[in-house]
N, C-alpha and C. Protein backbone atom coordinates (compact mmCIF):
# COMPACT_ATOMS: atom_id res chain seq x y z
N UNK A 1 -6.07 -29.46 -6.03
CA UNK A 1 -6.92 -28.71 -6.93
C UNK A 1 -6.31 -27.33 -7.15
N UNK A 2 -6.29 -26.90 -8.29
CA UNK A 2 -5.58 -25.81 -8.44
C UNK A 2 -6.44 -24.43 -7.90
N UNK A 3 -5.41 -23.57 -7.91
CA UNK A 3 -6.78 -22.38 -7.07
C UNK A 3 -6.78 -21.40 -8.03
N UNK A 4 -7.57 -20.42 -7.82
CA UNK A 4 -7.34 -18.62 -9.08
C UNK A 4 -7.55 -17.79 -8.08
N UNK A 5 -7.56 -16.80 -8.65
CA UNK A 5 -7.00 -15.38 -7.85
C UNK A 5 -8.43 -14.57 -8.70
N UNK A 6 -9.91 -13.79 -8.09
CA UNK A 6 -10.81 -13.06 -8.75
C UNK A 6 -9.25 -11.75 -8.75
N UNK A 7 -9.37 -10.75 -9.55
CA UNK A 7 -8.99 -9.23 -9.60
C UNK A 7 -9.99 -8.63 -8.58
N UNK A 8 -9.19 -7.00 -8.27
CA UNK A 8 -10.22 -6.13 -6.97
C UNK A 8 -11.81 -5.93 -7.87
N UNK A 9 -11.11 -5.90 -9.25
CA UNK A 9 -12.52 -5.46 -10.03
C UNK A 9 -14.04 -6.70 -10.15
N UNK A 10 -13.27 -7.82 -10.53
CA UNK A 10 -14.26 -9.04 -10.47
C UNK A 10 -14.97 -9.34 -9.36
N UNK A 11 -13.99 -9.19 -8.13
CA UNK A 11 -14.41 -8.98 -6.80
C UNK A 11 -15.36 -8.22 -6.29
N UNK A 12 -15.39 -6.88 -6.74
CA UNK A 12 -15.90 -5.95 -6.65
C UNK A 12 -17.38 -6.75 -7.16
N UNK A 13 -17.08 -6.66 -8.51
CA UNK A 13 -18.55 -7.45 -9.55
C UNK A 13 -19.22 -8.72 -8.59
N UNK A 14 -18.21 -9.64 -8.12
CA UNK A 14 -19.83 -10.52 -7.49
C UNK A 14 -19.59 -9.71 -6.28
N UNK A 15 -19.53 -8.98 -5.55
CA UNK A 15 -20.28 -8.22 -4.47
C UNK A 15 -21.66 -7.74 -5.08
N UNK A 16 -21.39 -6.80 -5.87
CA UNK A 16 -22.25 -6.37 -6.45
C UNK A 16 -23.39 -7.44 -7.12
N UNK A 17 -23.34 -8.09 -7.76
CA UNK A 17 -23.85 -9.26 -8.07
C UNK A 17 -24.82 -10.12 -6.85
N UNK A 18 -24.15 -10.51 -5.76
CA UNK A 18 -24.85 -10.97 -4.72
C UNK A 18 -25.46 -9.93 -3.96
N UNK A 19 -25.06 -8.94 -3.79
CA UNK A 19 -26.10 -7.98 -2.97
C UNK A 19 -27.05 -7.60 -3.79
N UNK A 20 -27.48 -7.65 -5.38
CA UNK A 20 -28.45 -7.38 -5.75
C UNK A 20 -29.34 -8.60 -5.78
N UNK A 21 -28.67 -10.01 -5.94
CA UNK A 21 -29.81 -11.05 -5.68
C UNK A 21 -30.18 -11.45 -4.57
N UNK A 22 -29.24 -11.49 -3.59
CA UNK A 22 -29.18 -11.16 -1.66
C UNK A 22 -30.42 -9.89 -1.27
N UNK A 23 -31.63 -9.32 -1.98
CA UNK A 23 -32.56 -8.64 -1.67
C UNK A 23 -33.68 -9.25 -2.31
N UNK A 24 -33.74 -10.12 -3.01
CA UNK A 24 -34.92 -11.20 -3.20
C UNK A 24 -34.52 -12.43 -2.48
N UNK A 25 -33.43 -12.56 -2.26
CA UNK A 25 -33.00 -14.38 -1.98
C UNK A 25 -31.34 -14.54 -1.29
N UNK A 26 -31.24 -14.26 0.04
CA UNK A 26 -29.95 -14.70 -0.27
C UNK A 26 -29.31 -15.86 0.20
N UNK A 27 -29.98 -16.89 0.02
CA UNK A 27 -30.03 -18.26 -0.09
C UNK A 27 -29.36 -18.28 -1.94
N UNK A 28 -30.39 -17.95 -2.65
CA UNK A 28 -30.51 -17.73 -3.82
C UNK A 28 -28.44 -17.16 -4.26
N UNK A 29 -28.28 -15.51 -4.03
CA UNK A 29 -27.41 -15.32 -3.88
C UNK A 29 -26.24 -15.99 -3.91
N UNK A 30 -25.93 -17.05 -2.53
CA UNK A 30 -24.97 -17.78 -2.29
C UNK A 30 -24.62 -19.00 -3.37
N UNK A 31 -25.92 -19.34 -3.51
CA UNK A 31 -25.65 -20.21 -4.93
C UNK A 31 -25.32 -19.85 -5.99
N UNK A 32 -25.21 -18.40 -6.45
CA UNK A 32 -25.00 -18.19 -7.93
C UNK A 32 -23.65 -18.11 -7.22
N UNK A 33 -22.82 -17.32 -6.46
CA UNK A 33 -21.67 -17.06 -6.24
C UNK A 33 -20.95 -18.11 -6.33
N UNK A 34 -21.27 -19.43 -5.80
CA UNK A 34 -21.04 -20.97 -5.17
C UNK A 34 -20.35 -21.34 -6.63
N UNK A 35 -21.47 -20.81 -7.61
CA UNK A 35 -21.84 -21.65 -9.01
C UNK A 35 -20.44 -21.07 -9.84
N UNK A 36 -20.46 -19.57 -9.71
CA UNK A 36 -19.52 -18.91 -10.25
C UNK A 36 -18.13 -19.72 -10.40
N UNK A 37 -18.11 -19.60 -8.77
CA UNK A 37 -16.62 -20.16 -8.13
C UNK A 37 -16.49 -21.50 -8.67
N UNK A 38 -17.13 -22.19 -8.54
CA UNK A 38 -16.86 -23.58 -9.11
C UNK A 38 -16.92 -23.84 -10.83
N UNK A 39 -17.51 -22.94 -11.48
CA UNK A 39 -17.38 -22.64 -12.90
C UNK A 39 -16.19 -22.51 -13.17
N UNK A 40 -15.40 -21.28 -12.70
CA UNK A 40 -14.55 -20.87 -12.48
C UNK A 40 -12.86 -21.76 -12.39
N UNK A 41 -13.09 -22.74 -11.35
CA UNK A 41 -11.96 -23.73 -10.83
C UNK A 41 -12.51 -24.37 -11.90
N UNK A 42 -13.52 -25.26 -12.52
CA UNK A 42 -13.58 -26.30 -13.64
C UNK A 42 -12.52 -25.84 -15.06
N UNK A 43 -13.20 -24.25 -15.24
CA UNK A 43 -13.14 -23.98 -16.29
C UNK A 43 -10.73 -23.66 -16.27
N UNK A 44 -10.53 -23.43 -14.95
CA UNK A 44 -8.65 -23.11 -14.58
C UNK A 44 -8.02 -24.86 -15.06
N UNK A 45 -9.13 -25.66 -14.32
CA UNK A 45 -8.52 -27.53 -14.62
C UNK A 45 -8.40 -27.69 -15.70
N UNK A 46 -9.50 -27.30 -16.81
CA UNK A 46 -9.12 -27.75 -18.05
C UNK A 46 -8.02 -26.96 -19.23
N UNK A 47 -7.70 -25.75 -18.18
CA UNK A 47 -6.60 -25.18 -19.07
C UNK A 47 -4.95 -25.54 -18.71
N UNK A 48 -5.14 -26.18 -18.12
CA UNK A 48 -3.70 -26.72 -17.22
C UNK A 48 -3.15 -27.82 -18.63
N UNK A 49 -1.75 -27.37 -18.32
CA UNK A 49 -1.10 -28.47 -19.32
C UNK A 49 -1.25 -30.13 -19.05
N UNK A 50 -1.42 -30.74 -20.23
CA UNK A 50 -1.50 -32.20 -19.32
C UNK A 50 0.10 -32.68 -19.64
């Protein structure tokens, strides 16, 4: 499976991102991050040359 690299800045963003939903839920939290990441790798597979 191919992997990606977030930037310090994107990085930065889901910190930020999960510590603001990580104070209602961070059950909640882990899943949007989860969701991100795997958005993320779907969205790297389909740009790969075939």
């Amino acid at each position: 499976m191919p992997s990606f690299i977030f930037s310090p800045a994107a990085r930065q963003d889901l910190l930020e991102i999960w510590q603001y939903i990580s104070e209602e839920s961070p059950e909640n939290a882990i899943k949007v991050l989860d969701s991100i990441e795997q958005k993320c790798s779907i969205e790297r597979q389909s740009t790969l040359p075939v």
